[in-house]
PDB file of N, CA and C in Angstrom:
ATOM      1  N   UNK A   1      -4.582  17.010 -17.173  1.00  0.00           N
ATOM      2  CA  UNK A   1      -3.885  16.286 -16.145  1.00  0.00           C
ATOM      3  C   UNK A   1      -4.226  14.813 -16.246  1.00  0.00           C
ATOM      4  N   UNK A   2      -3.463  13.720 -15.874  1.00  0.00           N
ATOM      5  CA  UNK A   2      -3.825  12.466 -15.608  1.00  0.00           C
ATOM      6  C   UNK A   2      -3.936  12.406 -14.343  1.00  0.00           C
ATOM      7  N   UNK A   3      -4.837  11.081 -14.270  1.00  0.00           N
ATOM      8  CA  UNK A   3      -5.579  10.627 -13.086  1.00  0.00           C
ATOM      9  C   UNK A   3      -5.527   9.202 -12.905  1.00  0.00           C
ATOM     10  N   UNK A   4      -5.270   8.579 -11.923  1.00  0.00           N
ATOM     11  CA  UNK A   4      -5.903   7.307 -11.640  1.00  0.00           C
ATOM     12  C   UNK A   4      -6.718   7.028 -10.624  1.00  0.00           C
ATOM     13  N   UNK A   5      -7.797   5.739 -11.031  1.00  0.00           N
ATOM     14  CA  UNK A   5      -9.008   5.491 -10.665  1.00  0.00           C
ATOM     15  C   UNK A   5      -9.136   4.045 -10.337  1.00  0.00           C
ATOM     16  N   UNK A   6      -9.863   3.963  -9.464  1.00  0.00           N
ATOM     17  CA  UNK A   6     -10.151   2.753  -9.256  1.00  0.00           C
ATOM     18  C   UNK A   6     -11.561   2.425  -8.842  1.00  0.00           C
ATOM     19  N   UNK A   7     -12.148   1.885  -9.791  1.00  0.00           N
ATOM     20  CA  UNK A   7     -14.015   2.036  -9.476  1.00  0.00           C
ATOM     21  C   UNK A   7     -14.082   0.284  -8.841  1.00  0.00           C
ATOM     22  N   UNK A   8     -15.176   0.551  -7.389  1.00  0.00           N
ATOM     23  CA  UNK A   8     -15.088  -0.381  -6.971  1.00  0.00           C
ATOM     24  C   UNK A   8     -16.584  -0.128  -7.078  1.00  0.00           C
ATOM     25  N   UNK A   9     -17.606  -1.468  -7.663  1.00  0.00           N
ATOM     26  CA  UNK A   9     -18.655  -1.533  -7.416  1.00  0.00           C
ATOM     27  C   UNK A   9     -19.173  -2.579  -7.603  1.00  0.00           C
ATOM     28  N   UNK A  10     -21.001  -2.451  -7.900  1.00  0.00           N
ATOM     29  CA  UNK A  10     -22.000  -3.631  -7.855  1.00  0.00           C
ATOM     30  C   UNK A  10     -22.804  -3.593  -8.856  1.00  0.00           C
ATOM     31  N   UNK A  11     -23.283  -4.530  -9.596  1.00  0.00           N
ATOM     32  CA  UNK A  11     -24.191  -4.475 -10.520  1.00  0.00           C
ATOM     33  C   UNK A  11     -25.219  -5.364  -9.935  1.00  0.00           C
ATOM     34  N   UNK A  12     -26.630  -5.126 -10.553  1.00  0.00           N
ATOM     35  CA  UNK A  12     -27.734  -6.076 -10.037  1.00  0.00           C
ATOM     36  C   UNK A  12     -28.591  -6.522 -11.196  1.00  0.00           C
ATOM     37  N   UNK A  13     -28.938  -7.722 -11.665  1.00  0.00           N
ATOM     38  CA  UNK A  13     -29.501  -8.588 -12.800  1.00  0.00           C
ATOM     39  C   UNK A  13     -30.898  -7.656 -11.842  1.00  0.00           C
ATOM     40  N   UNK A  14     -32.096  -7.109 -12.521  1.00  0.00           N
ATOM     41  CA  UNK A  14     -33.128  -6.695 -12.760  1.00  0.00           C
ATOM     42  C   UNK A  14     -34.190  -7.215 -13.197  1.00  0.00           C
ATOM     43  N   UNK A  15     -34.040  -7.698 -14.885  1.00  0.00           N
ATOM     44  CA  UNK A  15     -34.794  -8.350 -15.234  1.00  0.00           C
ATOM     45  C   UNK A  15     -34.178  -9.400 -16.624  1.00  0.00           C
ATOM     46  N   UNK A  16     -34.994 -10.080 -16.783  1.00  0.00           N
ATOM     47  CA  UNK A  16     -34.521 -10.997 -18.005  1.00  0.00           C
ATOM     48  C   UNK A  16     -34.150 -12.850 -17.636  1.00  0.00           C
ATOM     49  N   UNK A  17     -34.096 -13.325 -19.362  1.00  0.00           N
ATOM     50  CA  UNK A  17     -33.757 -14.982 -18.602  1.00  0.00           C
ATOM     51  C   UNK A  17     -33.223 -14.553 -20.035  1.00  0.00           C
ATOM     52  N   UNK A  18     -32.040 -15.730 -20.174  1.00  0.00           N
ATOM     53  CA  UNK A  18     -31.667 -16.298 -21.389  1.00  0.00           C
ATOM     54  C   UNK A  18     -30.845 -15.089 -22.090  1.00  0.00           C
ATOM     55  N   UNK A  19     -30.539 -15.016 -23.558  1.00  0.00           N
ATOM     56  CA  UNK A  19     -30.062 -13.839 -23.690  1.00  0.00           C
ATOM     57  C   UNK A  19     -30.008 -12.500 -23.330  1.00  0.00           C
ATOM     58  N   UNK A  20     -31.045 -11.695 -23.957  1.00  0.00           N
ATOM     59  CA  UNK A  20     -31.421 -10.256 -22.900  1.00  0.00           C
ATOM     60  C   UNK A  20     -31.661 -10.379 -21.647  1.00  0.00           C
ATOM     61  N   UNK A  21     -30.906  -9.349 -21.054  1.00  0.00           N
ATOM     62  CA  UNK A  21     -31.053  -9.146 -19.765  1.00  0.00           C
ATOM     63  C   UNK A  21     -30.991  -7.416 -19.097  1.00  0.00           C
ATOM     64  N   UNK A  22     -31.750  -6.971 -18.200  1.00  0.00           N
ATOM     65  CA  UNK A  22     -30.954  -5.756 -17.870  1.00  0.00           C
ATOM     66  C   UNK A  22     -31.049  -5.464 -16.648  1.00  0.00           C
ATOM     67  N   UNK A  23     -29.812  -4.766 -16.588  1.00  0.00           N
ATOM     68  CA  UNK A  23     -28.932  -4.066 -15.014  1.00  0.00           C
ATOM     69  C   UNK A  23     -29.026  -3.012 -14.358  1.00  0.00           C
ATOM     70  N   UNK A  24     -28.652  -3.023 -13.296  1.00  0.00           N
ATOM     71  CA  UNK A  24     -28.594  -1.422 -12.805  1.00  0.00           C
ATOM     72  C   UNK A  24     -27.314  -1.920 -12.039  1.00  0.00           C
ATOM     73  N   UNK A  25     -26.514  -0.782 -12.333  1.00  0.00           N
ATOM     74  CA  UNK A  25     -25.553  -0.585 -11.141  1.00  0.00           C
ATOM     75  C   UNK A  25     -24.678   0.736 -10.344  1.00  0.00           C
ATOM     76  N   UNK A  26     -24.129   0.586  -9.601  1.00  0.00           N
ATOM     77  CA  UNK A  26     -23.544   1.670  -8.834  1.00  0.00           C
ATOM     78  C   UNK A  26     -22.111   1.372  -8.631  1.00  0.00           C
ATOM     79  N   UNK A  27     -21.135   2.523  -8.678  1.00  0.00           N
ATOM     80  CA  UNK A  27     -19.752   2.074  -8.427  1.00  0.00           C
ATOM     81  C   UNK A  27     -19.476   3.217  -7.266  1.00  0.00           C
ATOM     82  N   UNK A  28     -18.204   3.612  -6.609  1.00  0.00           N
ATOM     83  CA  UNK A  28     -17.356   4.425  -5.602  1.00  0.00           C
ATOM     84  C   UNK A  28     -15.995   4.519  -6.596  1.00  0.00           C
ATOM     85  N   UNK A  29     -15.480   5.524  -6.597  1.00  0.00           N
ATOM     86  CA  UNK A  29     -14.402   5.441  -7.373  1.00  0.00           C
ATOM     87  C   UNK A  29     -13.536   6.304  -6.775  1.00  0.00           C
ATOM     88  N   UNK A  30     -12.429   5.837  -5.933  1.00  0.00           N
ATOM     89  CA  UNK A  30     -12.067   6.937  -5.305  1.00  0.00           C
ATOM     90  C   UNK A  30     -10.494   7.313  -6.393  1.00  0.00           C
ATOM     91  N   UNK A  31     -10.181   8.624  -6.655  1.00  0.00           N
ATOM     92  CA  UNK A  31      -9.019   8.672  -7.314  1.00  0.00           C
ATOM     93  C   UNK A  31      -7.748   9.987  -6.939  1.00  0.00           C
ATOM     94  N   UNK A  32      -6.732   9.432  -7.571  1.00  0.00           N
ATOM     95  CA  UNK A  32      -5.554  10.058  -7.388  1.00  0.00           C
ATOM     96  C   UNK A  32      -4.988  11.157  -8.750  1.00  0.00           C
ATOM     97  N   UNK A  33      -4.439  12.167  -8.461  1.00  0.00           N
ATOM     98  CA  UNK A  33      -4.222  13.166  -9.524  1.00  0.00           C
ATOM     99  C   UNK A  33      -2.721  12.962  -9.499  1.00  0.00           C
ATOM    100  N   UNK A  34      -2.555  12.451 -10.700  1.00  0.00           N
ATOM    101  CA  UNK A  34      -0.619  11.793 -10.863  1.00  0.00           C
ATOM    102  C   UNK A  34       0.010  13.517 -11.316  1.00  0.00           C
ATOM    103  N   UNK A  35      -0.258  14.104 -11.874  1.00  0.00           N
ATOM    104  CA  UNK A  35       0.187  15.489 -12.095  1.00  0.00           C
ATOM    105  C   UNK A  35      -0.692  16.574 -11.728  1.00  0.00           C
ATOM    106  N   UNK A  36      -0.267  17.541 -11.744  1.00  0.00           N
ATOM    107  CA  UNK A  36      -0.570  18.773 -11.095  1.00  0.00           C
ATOM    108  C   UNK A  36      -0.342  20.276 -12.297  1.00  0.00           C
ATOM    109  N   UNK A  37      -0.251  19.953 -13.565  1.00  0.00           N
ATOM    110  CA  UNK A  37       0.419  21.049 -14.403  1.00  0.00           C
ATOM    111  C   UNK A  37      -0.656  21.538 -15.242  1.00  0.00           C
ATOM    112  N   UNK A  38      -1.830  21.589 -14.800  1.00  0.00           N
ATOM    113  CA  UNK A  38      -2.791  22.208 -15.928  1.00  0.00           C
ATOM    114  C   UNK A  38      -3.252  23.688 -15.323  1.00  0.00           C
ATOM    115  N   UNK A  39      -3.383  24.495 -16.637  1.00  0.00           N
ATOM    116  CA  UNK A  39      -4.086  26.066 -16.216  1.00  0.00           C
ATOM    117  C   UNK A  39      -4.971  26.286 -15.017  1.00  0.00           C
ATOM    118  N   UNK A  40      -5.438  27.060 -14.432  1.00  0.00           N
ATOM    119  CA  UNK A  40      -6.784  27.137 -13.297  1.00  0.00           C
ATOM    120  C   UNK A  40      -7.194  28.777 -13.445  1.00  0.00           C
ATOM    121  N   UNK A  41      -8.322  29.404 -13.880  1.00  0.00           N
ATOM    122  CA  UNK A  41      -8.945  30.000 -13.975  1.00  0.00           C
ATOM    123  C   UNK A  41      -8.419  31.582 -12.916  1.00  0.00           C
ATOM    124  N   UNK A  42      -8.311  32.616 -13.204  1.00  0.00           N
ATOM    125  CA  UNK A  42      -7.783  33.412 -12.185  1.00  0.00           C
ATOM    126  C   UNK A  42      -9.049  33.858 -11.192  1.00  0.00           C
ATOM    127  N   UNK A  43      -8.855  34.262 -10.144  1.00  0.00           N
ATOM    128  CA  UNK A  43     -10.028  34.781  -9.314  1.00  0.00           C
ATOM    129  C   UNK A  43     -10.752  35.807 -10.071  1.00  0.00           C
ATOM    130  N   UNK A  44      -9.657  36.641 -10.920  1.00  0.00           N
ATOM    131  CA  UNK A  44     -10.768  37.599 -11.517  1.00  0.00           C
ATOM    132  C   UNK A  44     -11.400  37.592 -12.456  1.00  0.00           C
ATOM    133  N   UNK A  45     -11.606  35.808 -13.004  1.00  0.00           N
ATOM    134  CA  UNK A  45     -11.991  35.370 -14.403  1.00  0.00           C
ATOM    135  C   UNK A  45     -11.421  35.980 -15.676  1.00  0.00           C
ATOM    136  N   UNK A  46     -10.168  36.657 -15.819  1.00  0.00           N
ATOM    137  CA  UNK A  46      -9.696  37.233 -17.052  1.00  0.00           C
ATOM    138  C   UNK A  46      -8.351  36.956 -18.167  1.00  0.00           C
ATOM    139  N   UNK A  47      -7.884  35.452 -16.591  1.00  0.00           N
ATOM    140  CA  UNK A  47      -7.137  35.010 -17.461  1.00  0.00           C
ATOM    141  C   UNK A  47      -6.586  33.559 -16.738  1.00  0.00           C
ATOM    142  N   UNK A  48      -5.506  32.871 -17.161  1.00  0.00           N
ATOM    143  CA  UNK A  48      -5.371  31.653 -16.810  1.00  0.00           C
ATOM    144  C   UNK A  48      -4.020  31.646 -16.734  1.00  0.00           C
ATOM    145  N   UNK A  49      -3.636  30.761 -15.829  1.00  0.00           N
ATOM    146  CA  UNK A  49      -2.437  30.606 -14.502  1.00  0.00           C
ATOM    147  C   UNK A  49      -1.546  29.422 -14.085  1.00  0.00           C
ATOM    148  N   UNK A  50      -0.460  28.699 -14.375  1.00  0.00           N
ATOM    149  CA  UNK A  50      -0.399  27.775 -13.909  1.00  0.00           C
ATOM    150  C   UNK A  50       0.045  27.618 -11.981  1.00  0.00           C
ATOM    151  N   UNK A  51      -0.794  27.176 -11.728  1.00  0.00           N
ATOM    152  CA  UNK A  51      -0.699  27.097  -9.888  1.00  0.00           C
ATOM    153  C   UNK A  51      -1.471  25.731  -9.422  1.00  0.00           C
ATOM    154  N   UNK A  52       0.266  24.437  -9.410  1.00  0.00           N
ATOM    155  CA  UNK A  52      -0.124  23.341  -8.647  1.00  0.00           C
ATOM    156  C   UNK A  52      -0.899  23.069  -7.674  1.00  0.00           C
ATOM    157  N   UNK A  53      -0.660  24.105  -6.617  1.00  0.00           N
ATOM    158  CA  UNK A  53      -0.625  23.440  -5.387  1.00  0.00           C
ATOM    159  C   UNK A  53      -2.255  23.592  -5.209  1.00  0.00           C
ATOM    160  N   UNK A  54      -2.979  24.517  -6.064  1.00  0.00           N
ATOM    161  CA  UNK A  54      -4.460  24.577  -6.216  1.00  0.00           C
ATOM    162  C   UNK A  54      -5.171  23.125  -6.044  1.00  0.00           C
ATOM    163  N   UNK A  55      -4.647  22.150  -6.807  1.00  0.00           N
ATOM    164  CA  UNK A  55      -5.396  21.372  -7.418  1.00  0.00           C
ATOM    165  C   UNK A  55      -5.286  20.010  -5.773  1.00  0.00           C
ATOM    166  N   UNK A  56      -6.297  19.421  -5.688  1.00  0.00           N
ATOM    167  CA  UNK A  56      -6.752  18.569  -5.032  1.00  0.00           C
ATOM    168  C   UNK A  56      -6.425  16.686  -5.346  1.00  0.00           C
ATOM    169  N   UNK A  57      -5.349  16.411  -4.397  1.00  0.00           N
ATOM    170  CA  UNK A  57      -4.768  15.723  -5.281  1.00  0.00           C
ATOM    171  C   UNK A  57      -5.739  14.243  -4.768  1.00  0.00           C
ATOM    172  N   UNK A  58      -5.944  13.683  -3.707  1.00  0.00           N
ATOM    173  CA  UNK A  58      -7.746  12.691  -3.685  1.00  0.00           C
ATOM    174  C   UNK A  58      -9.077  13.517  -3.868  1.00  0.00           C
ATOM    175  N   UNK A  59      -9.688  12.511  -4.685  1.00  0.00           N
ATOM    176  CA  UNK A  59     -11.017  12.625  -4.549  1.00  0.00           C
ATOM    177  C   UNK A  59     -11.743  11.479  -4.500  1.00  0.00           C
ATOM    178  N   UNK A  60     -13.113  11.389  -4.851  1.00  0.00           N
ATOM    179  CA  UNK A  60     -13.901  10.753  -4.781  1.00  0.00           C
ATOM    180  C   UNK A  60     -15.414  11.194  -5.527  1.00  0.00           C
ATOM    181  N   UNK A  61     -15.468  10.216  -6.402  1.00  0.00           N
ATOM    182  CA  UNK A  61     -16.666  10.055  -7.228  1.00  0.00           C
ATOM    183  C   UNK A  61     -17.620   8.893  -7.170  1.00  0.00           C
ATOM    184  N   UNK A  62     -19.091   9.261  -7.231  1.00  0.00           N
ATOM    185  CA  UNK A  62     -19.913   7.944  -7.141  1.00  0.00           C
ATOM    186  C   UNK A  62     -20.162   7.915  -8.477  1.00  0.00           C
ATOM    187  N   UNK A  63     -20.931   6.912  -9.109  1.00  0.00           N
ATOM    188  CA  UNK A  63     -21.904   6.741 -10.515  1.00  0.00           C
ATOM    189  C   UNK A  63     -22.713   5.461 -10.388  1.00  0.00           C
ATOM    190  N   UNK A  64     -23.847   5.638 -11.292  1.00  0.00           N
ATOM    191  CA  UNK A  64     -24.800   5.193 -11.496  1.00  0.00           C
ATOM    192  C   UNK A  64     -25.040   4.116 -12.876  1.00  0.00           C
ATOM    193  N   UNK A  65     -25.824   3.842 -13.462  1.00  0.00           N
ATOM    194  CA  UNK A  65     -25.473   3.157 -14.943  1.00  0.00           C
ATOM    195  C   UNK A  65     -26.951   2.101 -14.507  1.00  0.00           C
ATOM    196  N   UNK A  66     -27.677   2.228 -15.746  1.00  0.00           N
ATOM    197  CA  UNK A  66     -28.689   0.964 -16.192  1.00  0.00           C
ATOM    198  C   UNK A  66     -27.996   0.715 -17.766  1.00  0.00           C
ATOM    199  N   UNK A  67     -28.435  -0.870 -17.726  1.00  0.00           N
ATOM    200  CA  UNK A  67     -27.650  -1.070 -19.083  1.00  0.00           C
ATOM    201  C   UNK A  67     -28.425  -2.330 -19.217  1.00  0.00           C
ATOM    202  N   UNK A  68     -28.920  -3.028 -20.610  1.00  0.00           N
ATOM    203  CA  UNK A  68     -29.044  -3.915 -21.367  1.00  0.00           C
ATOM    204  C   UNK A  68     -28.332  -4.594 -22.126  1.00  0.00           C
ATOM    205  N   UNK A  69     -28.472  -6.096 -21.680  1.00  0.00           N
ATOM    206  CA  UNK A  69     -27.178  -6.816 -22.080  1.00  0.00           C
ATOM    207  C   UNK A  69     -27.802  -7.811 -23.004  1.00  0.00           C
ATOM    208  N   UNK A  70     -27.095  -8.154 -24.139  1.00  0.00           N
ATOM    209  CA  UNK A  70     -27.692  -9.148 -25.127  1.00  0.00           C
ATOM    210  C   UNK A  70     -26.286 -10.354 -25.238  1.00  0.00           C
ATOM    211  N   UNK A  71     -26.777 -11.088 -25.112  1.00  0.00           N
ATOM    212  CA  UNK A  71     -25.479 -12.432 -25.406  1.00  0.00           C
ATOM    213  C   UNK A  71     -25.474 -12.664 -26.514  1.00  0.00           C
ATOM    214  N   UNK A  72     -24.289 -12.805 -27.674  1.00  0.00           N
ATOM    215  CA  UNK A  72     -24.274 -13.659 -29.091  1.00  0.00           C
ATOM    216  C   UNK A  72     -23.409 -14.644 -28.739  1.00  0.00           C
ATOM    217  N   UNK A  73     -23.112 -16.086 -28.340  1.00  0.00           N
ATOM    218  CA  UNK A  73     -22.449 -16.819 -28.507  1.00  0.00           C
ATOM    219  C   UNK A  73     -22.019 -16.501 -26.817  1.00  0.00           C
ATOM    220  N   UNK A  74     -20.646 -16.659 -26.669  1.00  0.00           N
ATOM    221  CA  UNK A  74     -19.903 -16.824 -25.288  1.00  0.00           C
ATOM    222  C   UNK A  74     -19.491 -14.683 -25.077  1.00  0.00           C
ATOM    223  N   UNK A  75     -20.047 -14.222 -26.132  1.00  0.00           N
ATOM    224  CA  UNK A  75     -19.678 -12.776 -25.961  1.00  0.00           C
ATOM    225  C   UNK A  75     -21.173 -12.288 -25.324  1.00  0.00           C
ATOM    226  N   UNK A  76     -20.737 -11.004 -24.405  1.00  0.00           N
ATOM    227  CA  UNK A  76     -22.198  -9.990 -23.837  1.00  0.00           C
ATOM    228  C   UNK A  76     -21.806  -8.793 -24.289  1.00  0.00           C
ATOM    229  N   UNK A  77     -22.993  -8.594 -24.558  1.00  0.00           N
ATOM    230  CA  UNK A  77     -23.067  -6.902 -25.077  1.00  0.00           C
ATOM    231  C   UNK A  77     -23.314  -6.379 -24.345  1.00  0.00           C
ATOM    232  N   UNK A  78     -23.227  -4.876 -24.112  1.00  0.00           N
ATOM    233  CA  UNK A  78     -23.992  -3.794 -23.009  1.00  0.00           C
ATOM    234  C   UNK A  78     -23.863  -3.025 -23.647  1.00  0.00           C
ATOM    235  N   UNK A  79     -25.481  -1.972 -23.108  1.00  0.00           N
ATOM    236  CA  UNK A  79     -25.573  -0.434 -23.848  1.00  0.00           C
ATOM    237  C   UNK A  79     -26.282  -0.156 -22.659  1.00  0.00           C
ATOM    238  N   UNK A  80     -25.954   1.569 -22.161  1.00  0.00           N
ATOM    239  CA  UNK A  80     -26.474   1.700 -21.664  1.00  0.00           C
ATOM    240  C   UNK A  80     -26.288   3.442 -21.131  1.00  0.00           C
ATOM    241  N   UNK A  81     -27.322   4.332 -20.079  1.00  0.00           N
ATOM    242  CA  UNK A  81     -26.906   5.451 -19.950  1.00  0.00           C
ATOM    243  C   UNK A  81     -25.959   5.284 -18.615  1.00  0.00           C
ATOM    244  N   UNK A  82     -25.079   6.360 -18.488  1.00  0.00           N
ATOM    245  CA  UNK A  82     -24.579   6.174 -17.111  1.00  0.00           C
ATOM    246  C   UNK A  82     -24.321   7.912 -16.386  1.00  0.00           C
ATOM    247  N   UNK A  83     -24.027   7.933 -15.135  1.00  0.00           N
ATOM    248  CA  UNK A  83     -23.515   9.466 -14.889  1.00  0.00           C
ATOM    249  C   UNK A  83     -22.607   9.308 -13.631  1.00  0.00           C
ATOM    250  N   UNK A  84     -21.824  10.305 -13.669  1.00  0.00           N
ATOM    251  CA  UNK A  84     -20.929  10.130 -12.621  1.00  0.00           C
ATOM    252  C   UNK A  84     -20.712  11.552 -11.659  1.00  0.00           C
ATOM    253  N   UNK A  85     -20.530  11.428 -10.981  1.00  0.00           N
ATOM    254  CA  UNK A  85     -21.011  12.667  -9.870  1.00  0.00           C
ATOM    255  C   UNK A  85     -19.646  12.735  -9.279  1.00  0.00           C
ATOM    256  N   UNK A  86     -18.582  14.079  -9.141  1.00  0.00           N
ATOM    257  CA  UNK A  86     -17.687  14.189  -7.553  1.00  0.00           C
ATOM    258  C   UNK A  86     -17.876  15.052  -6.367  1.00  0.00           C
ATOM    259  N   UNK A  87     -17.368  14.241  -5.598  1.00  0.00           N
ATOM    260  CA  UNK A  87     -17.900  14.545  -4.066  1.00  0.00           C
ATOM    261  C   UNK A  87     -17.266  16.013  -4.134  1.00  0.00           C
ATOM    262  N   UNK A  88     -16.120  15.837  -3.740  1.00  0.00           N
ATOM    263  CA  UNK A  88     -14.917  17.157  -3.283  1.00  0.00           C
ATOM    264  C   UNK A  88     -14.634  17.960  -5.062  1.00  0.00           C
ATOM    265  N   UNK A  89     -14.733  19.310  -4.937  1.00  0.00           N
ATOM    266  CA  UNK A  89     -13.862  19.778  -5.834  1.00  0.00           C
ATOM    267  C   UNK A  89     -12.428  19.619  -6.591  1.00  0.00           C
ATOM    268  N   UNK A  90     -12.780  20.255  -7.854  1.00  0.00           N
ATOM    269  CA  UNK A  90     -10.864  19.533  -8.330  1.00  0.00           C
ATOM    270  C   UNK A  90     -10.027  20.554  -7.510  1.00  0.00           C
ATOM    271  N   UNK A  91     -10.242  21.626  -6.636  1.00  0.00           N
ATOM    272  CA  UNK A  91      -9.501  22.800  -6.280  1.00  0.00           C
ATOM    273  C   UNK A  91      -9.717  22.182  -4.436  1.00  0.00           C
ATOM    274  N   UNK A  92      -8.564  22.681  -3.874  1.00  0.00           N
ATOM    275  CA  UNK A  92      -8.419  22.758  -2.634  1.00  0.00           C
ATOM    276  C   UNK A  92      -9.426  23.769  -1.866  1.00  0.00           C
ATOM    277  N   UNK A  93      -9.530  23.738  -0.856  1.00  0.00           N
ATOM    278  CA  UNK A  93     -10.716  24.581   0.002  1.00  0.00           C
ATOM    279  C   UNK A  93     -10.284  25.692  -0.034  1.00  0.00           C
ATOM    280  N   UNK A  94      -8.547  25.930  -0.472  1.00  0.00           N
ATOM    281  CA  UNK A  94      -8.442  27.637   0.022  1.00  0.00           C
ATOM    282  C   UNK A  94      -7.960  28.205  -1.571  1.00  0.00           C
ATOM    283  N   UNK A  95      -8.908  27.611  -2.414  1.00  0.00           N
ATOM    284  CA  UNK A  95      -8.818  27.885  -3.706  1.00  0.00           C
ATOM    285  C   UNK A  95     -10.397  28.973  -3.913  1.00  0.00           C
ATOM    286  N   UNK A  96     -10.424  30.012  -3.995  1.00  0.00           N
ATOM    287  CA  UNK A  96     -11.899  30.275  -4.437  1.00  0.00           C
ATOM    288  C   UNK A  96     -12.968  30.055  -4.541  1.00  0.00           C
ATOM    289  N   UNK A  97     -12.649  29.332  -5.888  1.00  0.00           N
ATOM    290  CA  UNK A  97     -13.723  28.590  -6.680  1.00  0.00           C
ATOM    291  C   UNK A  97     -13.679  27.036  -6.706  1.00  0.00           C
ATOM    292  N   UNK A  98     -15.401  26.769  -7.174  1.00  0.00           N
ATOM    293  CA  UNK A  98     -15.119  25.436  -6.836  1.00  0.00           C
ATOM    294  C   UNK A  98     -16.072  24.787  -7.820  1.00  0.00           C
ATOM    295  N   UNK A  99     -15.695  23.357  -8.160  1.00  0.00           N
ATOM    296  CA  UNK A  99     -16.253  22.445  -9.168  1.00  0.00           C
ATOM    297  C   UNK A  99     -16.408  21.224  -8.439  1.00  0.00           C
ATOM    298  N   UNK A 100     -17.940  20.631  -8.739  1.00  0.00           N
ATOM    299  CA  UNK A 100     -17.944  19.194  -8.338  1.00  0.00           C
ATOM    300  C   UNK A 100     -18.743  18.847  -9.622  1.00  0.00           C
ATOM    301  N   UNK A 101     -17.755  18.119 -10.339  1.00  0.00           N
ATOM    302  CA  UNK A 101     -18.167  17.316 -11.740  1.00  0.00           C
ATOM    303  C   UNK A 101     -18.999  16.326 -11.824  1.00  0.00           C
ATOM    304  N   UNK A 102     -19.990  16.707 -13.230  1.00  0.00           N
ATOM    305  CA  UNK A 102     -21.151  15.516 -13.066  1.00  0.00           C
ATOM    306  C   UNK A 102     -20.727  15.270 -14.721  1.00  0.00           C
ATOM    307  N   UNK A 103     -20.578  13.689 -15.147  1.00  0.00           N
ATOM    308  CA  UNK A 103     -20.705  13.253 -16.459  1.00  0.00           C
ATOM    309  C   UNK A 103     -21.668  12.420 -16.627  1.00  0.00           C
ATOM    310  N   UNK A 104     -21.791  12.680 -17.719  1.00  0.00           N
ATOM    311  CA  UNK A 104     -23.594  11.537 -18.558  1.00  0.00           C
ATOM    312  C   UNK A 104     -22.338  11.048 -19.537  1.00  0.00           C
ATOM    313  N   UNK A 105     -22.899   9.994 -19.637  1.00  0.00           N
ATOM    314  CA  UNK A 105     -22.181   8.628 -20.770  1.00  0.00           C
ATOM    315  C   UNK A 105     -23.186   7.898 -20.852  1.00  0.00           C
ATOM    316  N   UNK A 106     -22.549   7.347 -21.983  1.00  0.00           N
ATOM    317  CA  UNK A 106     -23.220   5.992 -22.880  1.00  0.00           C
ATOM    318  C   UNK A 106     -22.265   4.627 -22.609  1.00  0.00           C
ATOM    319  N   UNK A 107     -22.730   3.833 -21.760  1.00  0.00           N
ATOM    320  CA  UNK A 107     -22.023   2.866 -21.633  1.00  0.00           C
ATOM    321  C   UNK A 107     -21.942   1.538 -23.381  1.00  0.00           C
ATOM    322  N   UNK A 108     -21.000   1.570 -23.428  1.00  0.00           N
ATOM    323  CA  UNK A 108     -21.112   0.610 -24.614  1.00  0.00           C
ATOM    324  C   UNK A 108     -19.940  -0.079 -24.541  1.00  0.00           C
ATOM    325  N   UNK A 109     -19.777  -1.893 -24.368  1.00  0.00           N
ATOM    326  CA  UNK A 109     -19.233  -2.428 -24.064  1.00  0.00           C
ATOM    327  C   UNK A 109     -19.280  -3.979 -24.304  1.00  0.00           C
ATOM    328  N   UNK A 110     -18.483  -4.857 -24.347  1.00  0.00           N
ATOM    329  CA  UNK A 110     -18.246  -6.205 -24.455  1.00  0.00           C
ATOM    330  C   UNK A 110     -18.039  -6.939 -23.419  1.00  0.00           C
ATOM    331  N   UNK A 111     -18.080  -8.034 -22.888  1.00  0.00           N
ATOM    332  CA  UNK A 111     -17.652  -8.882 -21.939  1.00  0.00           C
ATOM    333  C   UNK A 111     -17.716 -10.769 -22.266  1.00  0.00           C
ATOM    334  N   UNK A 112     -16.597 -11.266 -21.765  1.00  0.00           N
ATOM    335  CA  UNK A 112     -16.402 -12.620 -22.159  1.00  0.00           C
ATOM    336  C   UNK A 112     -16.247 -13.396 -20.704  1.00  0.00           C
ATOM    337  N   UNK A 113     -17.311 -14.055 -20.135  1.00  0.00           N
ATOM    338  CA  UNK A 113     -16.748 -14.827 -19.260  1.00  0.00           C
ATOM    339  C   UNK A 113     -15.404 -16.136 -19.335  1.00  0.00           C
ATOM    340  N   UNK A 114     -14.313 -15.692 -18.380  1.00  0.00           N
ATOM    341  CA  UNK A 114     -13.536 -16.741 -18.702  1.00  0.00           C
ATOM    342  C   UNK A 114     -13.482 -18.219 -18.307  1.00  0.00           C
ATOM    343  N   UNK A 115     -13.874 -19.354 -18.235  1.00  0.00           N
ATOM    344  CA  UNK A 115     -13.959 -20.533 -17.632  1.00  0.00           C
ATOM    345  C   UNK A 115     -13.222 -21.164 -17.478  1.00  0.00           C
TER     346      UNK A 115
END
């Protein structure tokens, strides 16, 4: 299924001067489920089903992330671990079963301030 997201958050400078530096931050991401057409598991675990109206169309996810940033020139680097946690299940309350998703990532990334 596709999804859209919108992560609203904060990062906090930790430690460092001059090039290296490192962060911690936290985002809220609350999101929307643009379709509704993927399989869902049957109650009796033996086979798979397509049934929209299962699926939970807001949610809401927090995440976490420390990351180390190195500057070369007017470019920043970042590496870093991150995880992301959801509040509500992808299934409605009068769905069975239930999932609240946790992801681990590797943040790895570029950034250019524009002036």
């Amino acid at each position: 299924y596709y999804q859209l997201s919108i992560p609203v958050g904060i990062e906090w400078k930790v430690a460092g001067q001059g090039r290296l530096q490192f962060y911690v931050g936290a985002t809220l991401q609350p999101s929307y489920l643009l379709n509704r057409n993927a399989y869902v598991l049957s109650t009796d675990y033996s086979s798979y089903t397509k049934d929209p109206a299962v699926f939970r169309r807001w949610n809401l996810q927090a995440g976490t992330e420390a990351f180390v940033s190195y500057r070369i020139g007017k470019i920043r680097w970042e590496l870093g671990p991150q995880i992301r946690y959801q509040f509500l299940s992808t299934y409605k309350s009068s769905y069975p079963l239930g999932e609240n998703l946790v992801n681990y990532g590797i943040r790895l990334g570029f950034s250019k301030t524009i002036r």
